[in-house]
C-alpha atoms as a PDB file:
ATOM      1  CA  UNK A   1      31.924-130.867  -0.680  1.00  0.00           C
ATOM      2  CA  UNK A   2      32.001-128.257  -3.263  1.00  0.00           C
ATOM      3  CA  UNK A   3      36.222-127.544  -2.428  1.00  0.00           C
ATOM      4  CA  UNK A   4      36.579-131.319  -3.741  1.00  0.00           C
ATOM      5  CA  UNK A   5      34.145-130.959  -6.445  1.00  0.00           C
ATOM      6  CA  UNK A   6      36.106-128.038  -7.534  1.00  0.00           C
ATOM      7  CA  UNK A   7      39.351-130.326  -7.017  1.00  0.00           C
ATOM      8  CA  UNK A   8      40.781-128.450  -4.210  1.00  0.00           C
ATOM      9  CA  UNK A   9      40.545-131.255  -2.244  1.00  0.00           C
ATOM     10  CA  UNK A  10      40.664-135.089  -2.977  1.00  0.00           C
ATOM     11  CA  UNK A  11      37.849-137.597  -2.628  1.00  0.00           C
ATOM     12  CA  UNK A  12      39.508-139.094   0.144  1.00  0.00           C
ATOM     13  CA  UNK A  13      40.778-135.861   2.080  1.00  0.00           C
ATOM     14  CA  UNK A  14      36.782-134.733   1.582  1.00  0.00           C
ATOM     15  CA  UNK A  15      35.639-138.809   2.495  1.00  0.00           C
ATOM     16  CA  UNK A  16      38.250-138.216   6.164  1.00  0.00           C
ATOM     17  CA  UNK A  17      36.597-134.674   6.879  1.00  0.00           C
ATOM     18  CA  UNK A  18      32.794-135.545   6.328  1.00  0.00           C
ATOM     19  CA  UNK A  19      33.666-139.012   8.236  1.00  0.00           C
ATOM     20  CA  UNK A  20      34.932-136.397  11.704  1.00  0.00           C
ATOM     21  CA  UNK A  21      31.944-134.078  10.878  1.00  0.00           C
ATOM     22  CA  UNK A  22      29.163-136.768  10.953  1.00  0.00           C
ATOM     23  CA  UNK A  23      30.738-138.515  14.127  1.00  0.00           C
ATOM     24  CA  UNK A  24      30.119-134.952  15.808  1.00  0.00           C
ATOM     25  CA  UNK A  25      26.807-134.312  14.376  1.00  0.00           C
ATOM     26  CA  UNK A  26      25.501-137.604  16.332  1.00  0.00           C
ATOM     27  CA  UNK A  27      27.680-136.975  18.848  1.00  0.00           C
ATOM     28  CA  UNK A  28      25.142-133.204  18.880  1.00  0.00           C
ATOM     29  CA  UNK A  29      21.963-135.590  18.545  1.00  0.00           C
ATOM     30  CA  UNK A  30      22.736-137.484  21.069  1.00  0.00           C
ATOM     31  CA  UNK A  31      23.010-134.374  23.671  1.00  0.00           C
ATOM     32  CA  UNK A  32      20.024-132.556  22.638  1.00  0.00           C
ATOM     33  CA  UNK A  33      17.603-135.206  22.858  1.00  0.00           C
ATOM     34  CA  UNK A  34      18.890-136.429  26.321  1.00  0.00           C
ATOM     35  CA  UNK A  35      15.249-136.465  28.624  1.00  0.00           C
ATOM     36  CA  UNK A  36      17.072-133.468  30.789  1.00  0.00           C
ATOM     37  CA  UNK A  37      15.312-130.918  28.081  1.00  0.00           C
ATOM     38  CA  UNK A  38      12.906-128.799  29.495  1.00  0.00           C
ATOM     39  CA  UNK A  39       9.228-128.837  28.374  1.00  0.00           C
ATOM     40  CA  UNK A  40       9.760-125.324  26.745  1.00  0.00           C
ATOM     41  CA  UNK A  41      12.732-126.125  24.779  1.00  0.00           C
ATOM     42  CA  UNK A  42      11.488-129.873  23.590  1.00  0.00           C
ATOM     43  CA  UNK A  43       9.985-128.628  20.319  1.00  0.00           C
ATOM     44  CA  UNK A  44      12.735-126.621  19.357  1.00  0.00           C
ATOM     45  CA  UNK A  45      15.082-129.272  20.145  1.00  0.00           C
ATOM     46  CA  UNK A  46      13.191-131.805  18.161  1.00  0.00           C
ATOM     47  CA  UNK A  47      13.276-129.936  14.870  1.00  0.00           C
ATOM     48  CA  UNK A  48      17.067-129.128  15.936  1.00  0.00           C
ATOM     49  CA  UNK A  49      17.450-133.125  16.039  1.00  0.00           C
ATOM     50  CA  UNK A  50      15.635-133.661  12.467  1.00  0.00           C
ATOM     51  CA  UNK A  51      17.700-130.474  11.232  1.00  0.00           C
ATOM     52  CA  UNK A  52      21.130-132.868  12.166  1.00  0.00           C
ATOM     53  CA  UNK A  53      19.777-135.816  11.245  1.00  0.00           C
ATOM     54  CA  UNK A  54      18.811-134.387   7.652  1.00  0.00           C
ATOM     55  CA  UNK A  55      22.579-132.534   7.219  1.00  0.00           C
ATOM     56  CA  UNK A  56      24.106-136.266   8.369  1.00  0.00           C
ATOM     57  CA  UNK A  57      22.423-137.585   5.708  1.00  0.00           C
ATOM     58  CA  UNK A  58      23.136-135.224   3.270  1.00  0.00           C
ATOM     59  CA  UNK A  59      27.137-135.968   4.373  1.00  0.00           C
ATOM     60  CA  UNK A  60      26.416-139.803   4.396  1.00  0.00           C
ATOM     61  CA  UNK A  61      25.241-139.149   0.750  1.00  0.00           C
ATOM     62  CA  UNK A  62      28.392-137.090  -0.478  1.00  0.00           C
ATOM     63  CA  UNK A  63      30.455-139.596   0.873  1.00  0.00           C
ATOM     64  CA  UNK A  64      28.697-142.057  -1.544  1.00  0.00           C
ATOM     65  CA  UNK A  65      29.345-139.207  -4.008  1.00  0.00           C
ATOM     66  CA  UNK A  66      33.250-138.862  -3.170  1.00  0.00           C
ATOM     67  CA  UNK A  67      33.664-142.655  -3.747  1.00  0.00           C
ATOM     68  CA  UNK A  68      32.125-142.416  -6.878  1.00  0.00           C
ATOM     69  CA  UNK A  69      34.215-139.836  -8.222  1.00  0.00           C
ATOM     70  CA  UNK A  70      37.038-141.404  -6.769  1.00  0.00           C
ATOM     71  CA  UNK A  71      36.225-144.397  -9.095  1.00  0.00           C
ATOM     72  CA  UNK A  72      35.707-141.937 -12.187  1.00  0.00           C
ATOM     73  CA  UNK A  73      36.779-138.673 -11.653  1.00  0.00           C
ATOM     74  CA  UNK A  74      34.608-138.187 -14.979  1.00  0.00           C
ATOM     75  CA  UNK A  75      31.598-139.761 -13.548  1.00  0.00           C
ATOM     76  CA  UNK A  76      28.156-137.644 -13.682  1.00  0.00           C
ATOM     77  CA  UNK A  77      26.718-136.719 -10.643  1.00  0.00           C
ATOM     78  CA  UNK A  78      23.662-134.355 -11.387  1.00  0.00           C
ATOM     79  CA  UNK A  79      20.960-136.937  -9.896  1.00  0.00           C
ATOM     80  CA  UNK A  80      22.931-137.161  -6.756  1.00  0.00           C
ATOM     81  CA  UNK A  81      23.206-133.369  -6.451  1.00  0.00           C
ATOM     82  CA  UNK A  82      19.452-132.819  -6.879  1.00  0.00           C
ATOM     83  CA  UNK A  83      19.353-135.766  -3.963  1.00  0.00           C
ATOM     84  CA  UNK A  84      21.952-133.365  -1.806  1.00  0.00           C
ATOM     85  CA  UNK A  85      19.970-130.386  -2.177  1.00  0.00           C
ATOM     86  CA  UNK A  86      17.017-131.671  -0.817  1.00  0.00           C
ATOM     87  CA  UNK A  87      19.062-132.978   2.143  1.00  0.00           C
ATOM     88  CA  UNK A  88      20.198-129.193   2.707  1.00  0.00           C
ATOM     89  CA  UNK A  89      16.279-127.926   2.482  1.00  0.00           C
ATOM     90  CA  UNK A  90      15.471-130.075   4.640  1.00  0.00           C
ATOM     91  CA  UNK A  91      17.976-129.610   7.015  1.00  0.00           C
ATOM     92  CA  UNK A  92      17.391-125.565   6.971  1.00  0.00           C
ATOM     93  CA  UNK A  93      13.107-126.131   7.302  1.00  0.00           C
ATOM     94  CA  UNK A  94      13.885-127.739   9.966  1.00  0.00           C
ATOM     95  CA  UNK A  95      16.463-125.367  11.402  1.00  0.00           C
ATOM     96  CA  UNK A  96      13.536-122.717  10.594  1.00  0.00           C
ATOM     97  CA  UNK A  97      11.371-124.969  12.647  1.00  0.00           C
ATOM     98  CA  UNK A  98      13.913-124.956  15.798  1.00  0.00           C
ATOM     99  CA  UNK A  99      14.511-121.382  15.934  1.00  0.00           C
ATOM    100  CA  UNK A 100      10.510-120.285  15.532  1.00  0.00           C
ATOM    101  CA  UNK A 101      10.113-122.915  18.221  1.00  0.00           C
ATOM    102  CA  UNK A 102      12.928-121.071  20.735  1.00  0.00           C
ATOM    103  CA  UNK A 103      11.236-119.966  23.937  1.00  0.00           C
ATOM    104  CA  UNK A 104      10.624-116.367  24.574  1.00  0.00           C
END
């Protein structure tokens, strides 16, 4: 995200990349919250879940962000980057969450 903010990258080059990375990232949810978990591992794999879910949002959302500066490459974003940090917090609580969670 920040590589086409900077302009290293175009809107749509950063739109095809976050596009593969959330496709994974359920593709990730979808393994780790299977039933097969054992008892021990559930809670850490639960906050792992919320911890994807949260960064997929936070892609979703600077994919709404890439079209918007595709439209105006002048366009001000500062509301939607407050939006996109909060997506990363949550994401790394819940990461926090995951690993206190690990078993022993």
């Amino acid at each position: 995200f920040e590589k086409m903010i900077s302009g290293q990258i175009t809107p749509d080059n950063y739109i095809m990349i976050a596009d593969v990375s959330s496709s994974q990232i359920r593709a990730m949810i979808i393994s780790i919250t299977e039933p097969n978990a054992s008892q021990e591992w559930l809670t850490s794999y639960s906050a792992l879940s919320e911890s994807l879910r949260a960064y997929n949002t936070y892609l979703r959302e600077t994919v709404v962000v890439a079209e918007k500066l595709k439209a105006d490459p002048a366009a001000n974003i500062s509301e939607e980057r407050v939006k996109l940090d909060q997506y990363l917090a949550q994401a790394q609580e819940s990461i926090d969450t995951s690993n206190s969670a690990r078993p022993a």
